[in-house]
N, C-alpha and C. Protein backbone atom coordinates (compact mmCIF):
# COMPACT_ATOMS: atom_id res chain seq x y z
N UNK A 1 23.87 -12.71 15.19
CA UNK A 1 23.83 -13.09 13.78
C UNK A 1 24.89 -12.30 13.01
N UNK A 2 25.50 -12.94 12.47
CA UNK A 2 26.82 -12.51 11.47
C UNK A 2 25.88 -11.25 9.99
N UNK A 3 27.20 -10.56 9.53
CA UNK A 3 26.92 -9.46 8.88
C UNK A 3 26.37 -10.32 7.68
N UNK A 4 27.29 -11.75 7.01
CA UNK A 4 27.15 -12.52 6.07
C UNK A 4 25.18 -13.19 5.98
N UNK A 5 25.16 -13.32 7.70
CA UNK A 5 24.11 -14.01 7.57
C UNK A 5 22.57 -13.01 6.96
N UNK A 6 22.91 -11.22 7.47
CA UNK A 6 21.99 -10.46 7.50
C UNK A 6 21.91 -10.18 5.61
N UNK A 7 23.20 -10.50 4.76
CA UNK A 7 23.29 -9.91 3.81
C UNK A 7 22.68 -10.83 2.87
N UNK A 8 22.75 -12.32 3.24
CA UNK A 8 22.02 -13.70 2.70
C UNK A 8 20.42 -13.12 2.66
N UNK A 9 20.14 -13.12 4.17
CA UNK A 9 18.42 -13.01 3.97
C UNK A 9 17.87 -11.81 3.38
N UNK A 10 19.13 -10.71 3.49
CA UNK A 10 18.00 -9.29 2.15
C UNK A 10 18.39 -9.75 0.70
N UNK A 11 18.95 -11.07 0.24
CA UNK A 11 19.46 -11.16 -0.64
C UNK A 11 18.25 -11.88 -1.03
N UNK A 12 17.82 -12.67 -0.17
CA UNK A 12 16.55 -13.78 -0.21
C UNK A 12 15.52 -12.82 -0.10
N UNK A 13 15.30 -12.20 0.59
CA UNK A 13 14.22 -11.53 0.50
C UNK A 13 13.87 -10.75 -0.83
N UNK A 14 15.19 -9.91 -1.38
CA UNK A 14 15.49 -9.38 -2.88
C UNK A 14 14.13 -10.03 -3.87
N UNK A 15 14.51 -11.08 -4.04
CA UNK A 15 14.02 -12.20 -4.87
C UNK A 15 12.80 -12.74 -4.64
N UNK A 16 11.93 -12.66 -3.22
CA UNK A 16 10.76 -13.15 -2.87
C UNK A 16 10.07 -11.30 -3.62
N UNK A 17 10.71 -10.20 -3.35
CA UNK A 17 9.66 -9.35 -3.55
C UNK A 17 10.05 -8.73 -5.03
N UNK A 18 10.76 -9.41 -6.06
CA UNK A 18 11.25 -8.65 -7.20
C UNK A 18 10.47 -8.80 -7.90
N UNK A 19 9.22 -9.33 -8.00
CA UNK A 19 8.42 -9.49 -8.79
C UNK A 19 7.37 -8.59 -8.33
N UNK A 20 7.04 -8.36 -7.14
CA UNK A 20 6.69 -7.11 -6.60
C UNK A 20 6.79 -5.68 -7.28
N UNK A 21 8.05 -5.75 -7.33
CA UNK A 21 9.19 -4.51 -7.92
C UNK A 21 8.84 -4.15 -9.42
N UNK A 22 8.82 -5.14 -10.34
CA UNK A 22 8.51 -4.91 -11.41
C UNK A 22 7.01 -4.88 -11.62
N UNK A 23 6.28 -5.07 -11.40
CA UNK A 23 4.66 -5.08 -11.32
C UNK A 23 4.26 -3.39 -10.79
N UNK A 24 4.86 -3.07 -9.67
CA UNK A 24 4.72 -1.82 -9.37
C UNK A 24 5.48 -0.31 -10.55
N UNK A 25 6.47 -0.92 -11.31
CA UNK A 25 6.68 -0.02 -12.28
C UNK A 25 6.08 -0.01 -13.39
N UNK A 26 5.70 -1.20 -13.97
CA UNK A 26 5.05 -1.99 -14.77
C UNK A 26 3.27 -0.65 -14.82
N UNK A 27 3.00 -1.06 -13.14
CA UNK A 27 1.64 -0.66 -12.90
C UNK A 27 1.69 0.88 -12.09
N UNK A 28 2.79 2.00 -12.83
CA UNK A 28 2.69 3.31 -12.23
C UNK A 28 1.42 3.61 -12.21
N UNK A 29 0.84 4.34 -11.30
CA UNK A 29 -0.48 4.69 -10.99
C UNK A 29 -0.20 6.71 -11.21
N UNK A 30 -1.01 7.40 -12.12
CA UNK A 30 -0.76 8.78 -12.48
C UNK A 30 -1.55 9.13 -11.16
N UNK A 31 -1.25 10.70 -11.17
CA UNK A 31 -1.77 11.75 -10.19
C UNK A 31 -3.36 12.10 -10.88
N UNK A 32 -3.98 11.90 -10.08
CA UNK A 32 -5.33 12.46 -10.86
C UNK A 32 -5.50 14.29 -11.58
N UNK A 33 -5.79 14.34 -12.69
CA UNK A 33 -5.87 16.22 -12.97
C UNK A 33 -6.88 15.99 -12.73
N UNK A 34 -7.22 17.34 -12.48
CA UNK A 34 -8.92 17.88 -12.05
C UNK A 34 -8.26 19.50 -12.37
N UNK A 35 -10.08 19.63 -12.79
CA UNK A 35 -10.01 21.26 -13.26
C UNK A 35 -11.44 21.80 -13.05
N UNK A 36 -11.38 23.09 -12.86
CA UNK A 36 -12.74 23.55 -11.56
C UNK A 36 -13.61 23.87 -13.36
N UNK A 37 -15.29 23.81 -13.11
CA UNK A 37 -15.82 23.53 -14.27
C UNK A 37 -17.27 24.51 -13.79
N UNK A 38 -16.89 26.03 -14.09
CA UNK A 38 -18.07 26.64 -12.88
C UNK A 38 -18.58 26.03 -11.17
N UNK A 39 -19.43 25.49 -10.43
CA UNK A 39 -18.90 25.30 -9.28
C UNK A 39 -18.64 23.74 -9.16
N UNK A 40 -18.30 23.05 -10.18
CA UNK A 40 -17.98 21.65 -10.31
C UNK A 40 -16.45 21.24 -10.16
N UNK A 41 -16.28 20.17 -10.09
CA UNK A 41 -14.75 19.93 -10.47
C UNK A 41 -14.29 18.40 -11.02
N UNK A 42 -13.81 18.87 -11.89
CA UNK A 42 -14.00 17.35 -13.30
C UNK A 42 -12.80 16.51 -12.76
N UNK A 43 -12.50 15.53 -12.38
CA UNK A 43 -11.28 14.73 -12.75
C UNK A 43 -10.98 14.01 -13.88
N UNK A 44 -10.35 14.69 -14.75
CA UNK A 44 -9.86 14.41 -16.27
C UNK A 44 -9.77 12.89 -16.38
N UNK A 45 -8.77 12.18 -15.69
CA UNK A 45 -8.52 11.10 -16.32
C UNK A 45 -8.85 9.98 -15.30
N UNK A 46 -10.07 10.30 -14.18
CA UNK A 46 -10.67 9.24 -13.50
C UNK A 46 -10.74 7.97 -14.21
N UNK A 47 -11.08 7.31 -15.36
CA UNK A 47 -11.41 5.94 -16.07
C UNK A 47 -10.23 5.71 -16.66
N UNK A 48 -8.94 6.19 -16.44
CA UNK A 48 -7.57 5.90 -17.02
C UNK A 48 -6.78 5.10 -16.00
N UNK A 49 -7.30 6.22 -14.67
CA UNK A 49 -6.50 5.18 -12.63
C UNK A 49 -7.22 4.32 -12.79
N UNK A 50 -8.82 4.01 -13.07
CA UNK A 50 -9.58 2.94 -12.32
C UNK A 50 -8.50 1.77 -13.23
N UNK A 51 -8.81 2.11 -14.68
CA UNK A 51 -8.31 0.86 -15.50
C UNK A 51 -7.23 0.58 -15.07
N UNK A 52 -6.16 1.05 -15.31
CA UNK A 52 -5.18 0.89 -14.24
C UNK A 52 -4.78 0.40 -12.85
N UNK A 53 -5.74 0.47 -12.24
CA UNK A 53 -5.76 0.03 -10.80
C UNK A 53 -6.72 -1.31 -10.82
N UNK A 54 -7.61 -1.49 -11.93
CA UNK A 54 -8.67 -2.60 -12.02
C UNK A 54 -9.39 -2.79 -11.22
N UNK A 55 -10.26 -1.43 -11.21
CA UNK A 55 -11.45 -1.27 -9.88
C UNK A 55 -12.36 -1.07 -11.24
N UNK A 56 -13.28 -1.16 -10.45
CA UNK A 56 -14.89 -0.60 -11.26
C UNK A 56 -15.19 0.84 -10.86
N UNK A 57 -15.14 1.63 -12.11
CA UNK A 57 -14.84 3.05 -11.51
C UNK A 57 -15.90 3.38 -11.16
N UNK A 58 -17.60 2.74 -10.71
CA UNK A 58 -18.75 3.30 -10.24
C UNK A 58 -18.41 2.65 -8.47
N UNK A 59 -17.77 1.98 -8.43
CA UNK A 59 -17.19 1.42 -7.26
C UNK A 59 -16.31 2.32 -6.34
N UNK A 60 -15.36 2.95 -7.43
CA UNK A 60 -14.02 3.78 -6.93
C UNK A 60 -14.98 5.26 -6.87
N UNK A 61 -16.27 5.07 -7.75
CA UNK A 61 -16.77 7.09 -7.50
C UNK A 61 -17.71 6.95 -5.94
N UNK A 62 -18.03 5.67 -5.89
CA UNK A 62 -18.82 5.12 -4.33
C UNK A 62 -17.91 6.03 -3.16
N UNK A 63 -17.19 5.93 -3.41
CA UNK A 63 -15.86 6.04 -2.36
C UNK A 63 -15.68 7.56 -2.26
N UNK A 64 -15.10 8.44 -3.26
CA UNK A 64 -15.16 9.65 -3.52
C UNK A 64 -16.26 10.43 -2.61
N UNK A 65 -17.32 9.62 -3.20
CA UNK A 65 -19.29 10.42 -3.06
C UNK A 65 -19.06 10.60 -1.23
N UNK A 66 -18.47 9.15 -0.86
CA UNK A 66 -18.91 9.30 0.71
C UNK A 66 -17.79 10.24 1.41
N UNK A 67 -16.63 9.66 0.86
CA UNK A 67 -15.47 10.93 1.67
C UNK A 67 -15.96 12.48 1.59
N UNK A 68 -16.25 13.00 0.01
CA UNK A 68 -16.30 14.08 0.08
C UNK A 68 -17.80 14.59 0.19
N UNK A 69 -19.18 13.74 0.93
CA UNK A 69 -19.87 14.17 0.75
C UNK A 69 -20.97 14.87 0.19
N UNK A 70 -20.52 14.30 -0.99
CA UNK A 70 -21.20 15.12 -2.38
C UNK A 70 -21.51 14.33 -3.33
N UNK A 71 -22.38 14.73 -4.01
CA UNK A 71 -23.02 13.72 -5.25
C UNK A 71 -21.81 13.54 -6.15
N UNK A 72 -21.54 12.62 -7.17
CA UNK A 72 -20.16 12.66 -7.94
C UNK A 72 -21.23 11.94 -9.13
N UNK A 73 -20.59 11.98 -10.26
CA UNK A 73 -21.11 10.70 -11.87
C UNK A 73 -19.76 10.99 -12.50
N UNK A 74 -19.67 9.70 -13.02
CA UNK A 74 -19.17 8.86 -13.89
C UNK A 74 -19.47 9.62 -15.50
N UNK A 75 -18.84 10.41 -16.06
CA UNK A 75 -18.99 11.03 -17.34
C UNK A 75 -18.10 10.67 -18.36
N UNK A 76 -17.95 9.41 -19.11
CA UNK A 76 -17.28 9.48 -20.05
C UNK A 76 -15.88 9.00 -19.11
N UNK A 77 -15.08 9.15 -19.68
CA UNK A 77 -13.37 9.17 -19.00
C UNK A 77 -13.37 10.00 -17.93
N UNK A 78 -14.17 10.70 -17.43
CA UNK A 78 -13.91 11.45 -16.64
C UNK A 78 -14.99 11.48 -14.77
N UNK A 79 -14.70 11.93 -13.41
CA UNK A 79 -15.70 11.98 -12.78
C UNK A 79 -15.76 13.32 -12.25
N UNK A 80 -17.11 13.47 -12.53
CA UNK A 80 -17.66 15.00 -12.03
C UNK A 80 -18.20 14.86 -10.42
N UNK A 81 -17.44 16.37 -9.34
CA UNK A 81 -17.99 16.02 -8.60
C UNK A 81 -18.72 17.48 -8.13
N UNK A 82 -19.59 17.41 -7.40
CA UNK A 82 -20.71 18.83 -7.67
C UNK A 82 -20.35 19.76 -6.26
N UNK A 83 -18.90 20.04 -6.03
CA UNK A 83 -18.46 21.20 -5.99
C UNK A 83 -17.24 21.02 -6.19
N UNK A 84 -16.54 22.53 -5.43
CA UNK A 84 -14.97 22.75 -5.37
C UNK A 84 -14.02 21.89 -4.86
N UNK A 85 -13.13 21.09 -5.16
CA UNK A 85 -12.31 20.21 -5.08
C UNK A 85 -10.93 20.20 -4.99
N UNK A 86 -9.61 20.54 -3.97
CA UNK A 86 -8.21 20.98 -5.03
C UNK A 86 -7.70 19.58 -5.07
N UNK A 87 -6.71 19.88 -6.35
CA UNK A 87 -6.14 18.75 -7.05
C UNK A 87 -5.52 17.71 -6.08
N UNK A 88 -4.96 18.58 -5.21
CA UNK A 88 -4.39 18.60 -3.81
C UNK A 88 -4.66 17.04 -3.09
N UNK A 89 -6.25 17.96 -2.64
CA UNK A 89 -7.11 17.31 -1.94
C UNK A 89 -7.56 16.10 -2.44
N UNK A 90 -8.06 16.21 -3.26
CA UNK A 90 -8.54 15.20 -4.45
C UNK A 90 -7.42 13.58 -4.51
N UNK A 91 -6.06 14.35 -4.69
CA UNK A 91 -5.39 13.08 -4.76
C UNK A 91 -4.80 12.24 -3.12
N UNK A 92 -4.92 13.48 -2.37
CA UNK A 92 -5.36 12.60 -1.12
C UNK A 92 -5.58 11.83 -0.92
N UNK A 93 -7.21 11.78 -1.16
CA UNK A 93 -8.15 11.05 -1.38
C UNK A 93 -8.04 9.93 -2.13
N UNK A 94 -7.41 9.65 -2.89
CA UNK A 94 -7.00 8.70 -3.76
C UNK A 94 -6.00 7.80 -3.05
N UNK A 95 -4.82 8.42 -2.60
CA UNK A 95 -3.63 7.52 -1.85
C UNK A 95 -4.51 7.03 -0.89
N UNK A 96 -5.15 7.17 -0.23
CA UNK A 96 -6.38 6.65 0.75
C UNK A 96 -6.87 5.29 0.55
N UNK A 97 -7.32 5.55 -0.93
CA UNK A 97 -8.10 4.51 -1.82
C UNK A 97 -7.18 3.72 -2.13
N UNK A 98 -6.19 4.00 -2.63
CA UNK A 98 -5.13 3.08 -3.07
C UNK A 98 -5.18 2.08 -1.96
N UNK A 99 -4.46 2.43 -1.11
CA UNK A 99 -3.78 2.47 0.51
C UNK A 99 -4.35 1.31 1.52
N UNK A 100 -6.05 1.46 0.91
CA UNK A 100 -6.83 0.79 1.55
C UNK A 100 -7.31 -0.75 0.89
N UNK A 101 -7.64 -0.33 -0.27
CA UNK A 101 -8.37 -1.34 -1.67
C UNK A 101 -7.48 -1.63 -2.88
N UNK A 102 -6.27 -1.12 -2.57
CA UNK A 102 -5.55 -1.67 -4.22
C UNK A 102 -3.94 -2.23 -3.39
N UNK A 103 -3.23 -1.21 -2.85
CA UNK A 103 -1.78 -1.87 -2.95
C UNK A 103 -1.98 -3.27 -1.38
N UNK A 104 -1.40 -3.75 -2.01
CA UNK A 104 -0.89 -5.10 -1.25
C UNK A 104 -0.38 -4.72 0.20
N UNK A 105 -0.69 -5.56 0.88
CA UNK A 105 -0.92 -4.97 2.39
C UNK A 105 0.74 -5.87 2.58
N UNK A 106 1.47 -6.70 1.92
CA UNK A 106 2.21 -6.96 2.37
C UNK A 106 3.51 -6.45 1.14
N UNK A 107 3.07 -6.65 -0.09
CA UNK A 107 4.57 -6.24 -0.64
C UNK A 107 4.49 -4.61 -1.31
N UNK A 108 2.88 -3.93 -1.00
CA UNK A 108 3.00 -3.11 -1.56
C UNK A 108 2.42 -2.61 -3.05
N UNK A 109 2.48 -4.05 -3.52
CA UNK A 109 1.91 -3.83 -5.31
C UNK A 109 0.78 -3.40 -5.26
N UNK A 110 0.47 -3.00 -6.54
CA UNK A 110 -0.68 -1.88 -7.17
C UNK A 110 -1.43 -3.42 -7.84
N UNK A 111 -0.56 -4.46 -8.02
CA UNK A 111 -1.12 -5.25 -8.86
C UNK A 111 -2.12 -6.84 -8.14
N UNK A 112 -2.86 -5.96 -7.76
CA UNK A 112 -3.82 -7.11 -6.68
C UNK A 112 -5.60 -6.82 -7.46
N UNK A 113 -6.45 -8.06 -7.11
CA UNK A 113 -7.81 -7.72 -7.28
C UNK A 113 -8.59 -7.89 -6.14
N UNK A 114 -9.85 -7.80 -6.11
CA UNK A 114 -10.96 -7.68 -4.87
C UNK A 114 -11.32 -9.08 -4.78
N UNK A 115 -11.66 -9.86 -4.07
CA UNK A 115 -12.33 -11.47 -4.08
C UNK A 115 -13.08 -11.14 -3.31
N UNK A 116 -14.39 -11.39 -3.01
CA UNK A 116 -15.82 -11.16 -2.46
C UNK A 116 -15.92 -12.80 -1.90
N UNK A 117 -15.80 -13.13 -0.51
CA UNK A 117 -15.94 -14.46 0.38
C UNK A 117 -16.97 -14.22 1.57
N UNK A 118 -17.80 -14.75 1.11
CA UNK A 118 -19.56 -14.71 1.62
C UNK A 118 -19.37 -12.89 2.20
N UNK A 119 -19.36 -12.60 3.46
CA UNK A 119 -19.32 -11.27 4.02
C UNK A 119 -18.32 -10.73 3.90
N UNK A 120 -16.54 -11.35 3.40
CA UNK A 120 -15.80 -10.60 3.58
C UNK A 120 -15.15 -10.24 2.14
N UNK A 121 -14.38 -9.66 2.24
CA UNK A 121 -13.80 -8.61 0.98
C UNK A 121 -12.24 -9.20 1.28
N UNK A 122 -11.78 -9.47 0.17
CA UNK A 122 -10.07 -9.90 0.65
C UNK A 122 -9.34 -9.03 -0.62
N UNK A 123 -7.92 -8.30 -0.60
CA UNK A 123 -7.10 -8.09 -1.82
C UNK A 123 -6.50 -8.78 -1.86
N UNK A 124 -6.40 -9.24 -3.14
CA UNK A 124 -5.71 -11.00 -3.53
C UNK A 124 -4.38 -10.42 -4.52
N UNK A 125 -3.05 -10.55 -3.43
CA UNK A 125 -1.98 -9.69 -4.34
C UNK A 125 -1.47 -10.92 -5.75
N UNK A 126 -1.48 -10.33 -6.97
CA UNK A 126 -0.94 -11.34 -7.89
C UNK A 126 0.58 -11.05 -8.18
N UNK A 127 0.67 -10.47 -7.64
CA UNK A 127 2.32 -10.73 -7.57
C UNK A 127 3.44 -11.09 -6.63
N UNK A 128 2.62 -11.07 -5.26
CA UNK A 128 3.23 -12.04 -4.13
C UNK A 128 2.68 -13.24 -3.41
N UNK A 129 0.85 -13.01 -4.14
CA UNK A 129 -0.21 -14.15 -3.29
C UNK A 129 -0.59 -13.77 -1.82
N UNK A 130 -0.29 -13.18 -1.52
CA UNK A 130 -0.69 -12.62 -0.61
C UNK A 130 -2.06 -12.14 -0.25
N UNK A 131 -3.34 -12.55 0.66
CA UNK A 131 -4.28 -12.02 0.62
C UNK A 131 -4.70 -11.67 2.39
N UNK A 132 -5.83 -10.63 2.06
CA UNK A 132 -5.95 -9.80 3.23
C UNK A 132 -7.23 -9.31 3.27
N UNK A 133 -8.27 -9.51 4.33
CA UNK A 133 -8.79 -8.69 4.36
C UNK A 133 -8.72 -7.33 4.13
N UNK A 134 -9.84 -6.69 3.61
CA UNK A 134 -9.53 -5.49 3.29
C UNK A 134 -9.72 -4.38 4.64
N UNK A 135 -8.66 -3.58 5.05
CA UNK A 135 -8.32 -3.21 6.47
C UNK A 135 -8.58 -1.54 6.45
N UNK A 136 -10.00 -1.20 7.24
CA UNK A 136 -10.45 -0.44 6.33
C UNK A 136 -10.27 1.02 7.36
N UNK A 137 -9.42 0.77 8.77
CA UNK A 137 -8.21 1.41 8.94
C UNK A 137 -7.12 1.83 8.64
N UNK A 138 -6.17 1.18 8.00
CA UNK A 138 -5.29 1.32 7.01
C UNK A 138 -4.64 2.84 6.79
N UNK A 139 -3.54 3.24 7.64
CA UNK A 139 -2.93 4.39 7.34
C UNK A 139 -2.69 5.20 6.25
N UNK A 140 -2.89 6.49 6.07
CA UNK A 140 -2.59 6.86 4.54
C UNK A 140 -0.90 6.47 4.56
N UNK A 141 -0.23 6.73 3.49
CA UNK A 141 1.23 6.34 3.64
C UNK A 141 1.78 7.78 2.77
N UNK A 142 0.99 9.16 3.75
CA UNK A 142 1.69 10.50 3.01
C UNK A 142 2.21 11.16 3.48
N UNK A 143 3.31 11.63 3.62
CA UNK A 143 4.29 12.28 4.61
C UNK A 143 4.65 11.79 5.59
N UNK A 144 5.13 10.22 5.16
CA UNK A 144 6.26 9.59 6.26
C UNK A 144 7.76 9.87 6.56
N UNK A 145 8.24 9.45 7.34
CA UNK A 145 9.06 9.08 7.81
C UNK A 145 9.73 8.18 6.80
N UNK A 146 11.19 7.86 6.42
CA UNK A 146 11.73 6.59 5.99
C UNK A 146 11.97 5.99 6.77
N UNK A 147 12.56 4.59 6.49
CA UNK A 147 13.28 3.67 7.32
C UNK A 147 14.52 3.97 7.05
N UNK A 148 15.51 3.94 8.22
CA UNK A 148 16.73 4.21 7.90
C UNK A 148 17.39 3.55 8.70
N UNK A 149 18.92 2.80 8.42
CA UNK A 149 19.79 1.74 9.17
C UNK A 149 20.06 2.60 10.44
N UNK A 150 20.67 1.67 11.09
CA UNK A 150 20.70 2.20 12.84
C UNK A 150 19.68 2.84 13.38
N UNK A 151 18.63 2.79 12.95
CA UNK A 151 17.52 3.77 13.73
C UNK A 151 16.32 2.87 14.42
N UNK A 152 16.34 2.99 15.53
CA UNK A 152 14.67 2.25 16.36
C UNK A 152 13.39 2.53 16.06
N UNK A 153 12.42 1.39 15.71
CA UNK A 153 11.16 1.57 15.77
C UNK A 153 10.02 0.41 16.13
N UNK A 154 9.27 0.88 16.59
CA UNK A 154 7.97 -0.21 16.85
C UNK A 154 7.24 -0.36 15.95
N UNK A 155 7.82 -1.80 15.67
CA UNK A 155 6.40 -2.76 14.67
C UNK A 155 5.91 -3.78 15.33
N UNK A 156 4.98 -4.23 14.61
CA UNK A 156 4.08 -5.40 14.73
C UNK A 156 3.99 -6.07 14.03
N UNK A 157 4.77 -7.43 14.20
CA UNK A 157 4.63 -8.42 13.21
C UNK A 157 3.36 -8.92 12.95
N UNK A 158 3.49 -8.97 11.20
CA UNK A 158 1.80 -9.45 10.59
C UNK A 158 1.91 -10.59 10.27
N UNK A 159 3.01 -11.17 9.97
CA UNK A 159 3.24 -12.44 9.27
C UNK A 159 4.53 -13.27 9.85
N UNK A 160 4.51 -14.13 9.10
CA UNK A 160 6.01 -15.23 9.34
C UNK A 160 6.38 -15.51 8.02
N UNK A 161 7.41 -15.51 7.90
CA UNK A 161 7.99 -16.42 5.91
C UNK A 161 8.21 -17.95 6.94
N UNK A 162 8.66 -18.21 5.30
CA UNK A 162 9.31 -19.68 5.14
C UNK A 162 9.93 -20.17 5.95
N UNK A 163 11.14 -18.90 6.60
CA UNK A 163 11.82 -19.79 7.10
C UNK A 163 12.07 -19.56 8.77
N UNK A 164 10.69 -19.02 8.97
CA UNK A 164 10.21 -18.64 10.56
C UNK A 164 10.69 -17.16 10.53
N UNK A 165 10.97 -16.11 9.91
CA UNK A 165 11.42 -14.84 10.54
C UNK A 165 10.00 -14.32 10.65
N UNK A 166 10.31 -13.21 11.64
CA UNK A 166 8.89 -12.81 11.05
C UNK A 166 8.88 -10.98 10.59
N UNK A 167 7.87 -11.16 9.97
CA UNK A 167 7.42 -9.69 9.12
C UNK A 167 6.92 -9.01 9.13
N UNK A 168 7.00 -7.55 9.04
CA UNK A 168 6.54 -6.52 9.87
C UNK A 168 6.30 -5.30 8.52
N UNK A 169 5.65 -4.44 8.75
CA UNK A 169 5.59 -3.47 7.39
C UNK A 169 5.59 -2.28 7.85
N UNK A 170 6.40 -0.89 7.84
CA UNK A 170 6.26 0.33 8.31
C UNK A 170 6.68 1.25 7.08
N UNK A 171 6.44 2.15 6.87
CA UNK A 171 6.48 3.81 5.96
C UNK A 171 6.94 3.20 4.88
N UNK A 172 6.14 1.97 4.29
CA UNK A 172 6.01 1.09 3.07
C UNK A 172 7.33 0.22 2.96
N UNK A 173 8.22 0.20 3.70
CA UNK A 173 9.50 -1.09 4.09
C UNK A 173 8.89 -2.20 4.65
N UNK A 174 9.19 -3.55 4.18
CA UNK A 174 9.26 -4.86 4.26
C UNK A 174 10.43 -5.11 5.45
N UNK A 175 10.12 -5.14 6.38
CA UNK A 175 11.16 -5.72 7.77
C UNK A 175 10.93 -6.76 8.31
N UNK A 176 12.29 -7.52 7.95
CA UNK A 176 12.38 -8.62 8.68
C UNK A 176 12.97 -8.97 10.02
N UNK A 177 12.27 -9.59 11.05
CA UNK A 177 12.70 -9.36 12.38
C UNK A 177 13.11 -11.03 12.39
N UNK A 178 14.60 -11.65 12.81
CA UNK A 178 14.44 -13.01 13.32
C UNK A 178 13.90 -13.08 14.93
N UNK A 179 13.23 -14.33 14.97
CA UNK A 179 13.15 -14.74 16.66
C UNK A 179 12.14 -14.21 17.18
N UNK A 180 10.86 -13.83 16.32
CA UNK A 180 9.16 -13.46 17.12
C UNK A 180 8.45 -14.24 16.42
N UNK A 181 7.23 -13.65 16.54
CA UNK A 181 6.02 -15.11 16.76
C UNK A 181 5.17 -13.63 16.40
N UNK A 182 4.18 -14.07 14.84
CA UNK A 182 2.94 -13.24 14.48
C UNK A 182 2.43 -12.77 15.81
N UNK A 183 2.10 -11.14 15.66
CA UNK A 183 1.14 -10.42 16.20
C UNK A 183 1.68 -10.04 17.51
N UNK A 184 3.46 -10.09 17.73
CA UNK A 184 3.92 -9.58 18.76
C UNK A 184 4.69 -8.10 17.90
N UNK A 185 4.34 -7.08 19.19
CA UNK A 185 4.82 -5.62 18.88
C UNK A 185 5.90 -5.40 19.40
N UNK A 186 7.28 -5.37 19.01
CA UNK A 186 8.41 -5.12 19.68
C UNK A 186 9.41 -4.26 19.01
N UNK A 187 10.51 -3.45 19.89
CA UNK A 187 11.33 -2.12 19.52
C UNK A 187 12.15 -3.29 18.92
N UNK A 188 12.75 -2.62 17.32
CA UNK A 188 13.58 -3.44 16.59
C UNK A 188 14.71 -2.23 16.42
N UNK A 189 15.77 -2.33 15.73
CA UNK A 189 16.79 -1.59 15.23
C UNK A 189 17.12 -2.24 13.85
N UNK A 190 17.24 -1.49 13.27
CA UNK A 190 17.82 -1.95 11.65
C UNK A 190 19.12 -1.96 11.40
N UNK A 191 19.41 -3.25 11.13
CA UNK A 191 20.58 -3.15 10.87
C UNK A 191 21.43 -3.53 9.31
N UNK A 192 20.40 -3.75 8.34
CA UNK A 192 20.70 -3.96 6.87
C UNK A 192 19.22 -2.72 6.28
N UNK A 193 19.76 -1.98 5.29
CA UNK A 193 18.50 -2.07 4.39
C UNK A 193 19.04 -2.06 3.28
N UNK A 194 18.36 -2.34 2.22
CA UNK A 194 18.50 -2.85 0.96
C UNK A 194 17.36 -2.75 0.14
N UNK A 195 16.82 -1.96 -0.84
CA UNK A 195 16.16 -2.05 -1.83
C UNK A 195 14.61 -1.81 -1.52
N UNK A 196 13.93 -1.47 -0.18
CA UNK A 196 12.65 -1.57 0.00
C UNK A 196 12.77 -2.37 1.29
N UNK A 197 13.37 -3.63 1.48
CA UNK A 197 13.64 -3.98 2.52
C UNK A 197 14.87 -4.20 3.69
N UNK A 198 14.32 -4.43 4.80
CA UNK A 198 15.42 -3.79 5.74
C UNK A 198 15.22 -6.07 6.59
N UNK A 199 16.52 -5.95 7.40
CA UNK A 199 16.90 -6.60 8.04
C UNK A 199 17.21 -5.78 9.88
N UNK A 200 15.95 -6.64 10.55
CA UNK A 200 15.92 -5.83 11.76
C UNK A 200 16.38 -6.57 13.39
N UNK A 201 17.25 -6.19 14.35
CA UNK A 201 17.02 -7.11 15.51
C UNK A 201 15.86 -6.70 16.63
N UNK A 202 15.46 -7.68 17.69
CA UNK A 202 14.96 -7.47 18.47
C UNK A 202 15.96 -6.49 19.32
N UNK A 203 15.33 -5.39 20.27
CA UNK A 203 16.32 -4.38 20.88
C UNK A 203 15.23 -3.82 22.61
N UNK A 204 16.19 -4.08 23.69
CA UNK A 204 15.14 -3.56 24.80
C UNK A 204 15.12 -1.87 24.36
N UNK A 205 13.97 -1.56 25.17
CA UNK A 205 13.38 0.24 25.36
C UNK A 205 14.51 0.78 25.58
């Protein structure tokens, strides 16, 4: 495949995820503060992320209660949880949550909601359409690796576009591989990146 042809499809691709792009700046998500409150620890602006993220924050403290084991409430703008907590830790915990229940499993956006389908749970992205079970494996995405041109890696295509390539997602890059078929895992090399997304070939071990 010609250099022209690799520079067409991140050009196309540009444009399938720019609405992506702006939704995610649009929808910055803050660092949670927390501050120790005798042996408690408050997160200041818990009901500022939920709104923001458009969870139900007795939903998003569900989550908290079970990771960290501990009773948590809903106080006002804020969630108390009934011990020591670092800010640290805390927002961990959050990219977790994000990671799992809010950003878009395919372009990334913050700007998706929950759809409830008889037993299953899907995130319904509104800015690419994209929907997914909710994958409740789901890697944190903290202290990766980038994607970087000329460099090898193993993905697994999740999807196909329009126009048969297929699509793969690693250390939050959109890669497009031509010439596989959903749900095959194969060593690619990059040979365009551009903006979030990369242009990749098939490559032997």
């Amino acid at each position: 495949m010609s250099i022209n042809s690799y520079e067409d499809m991140l050009s196309d691709a540009s444009d399938v995820l720019s609405k992506a792009t702006v939704n995610q700046e649009r929808l910055k998500i803050p660092r949670a503060i927390t501050m120790e409150e005798g042996k408690v620890t408050v997160v200041r602006n818990f009901t500022d992320i939920t709104s923001i993220i458009n969870r139900d924050p007795k939903d998003v403290a569900k989550f908290f209660m079970k990771e960290f084991g501990i009773g948590v409430n809903v106080d006002g703008k804020r969630l108390i949880i009934n011990r020591k907590i670092s800010e640290e830790d805390f927002n961990n915990k959050l990219e977790q949550y994000l990671n799992v229940y809010v950003r878009c499993y395919e372009c990334n956006s913050p700007d998706t909601e929950i759809l409830r389908e008889s037993r299953t749970s899907l995130i319904v992205c509104k800015a690419c359409g994209a929907q997914h079970p909710i994958n409740m494996s789901r890697e944190i995405m903290i202290d990766r690796d980038e994607i970087r041109e000329n460099k090898k890696y193993t993905v697994t295509v999740d999807s196909v576009g329009r126009s048969g390539e297929g699509r793969a997602k690693l250390y939050g890059t959109s890669i497009i591989v031509p010439g596989v078929k959903k749900g095959q895992t194969v060593k690619v090399l990059i040979k365009r990146l551009k903006e979030g997304t990369a242009i990749a070939e098939v490559v032997k071990d």
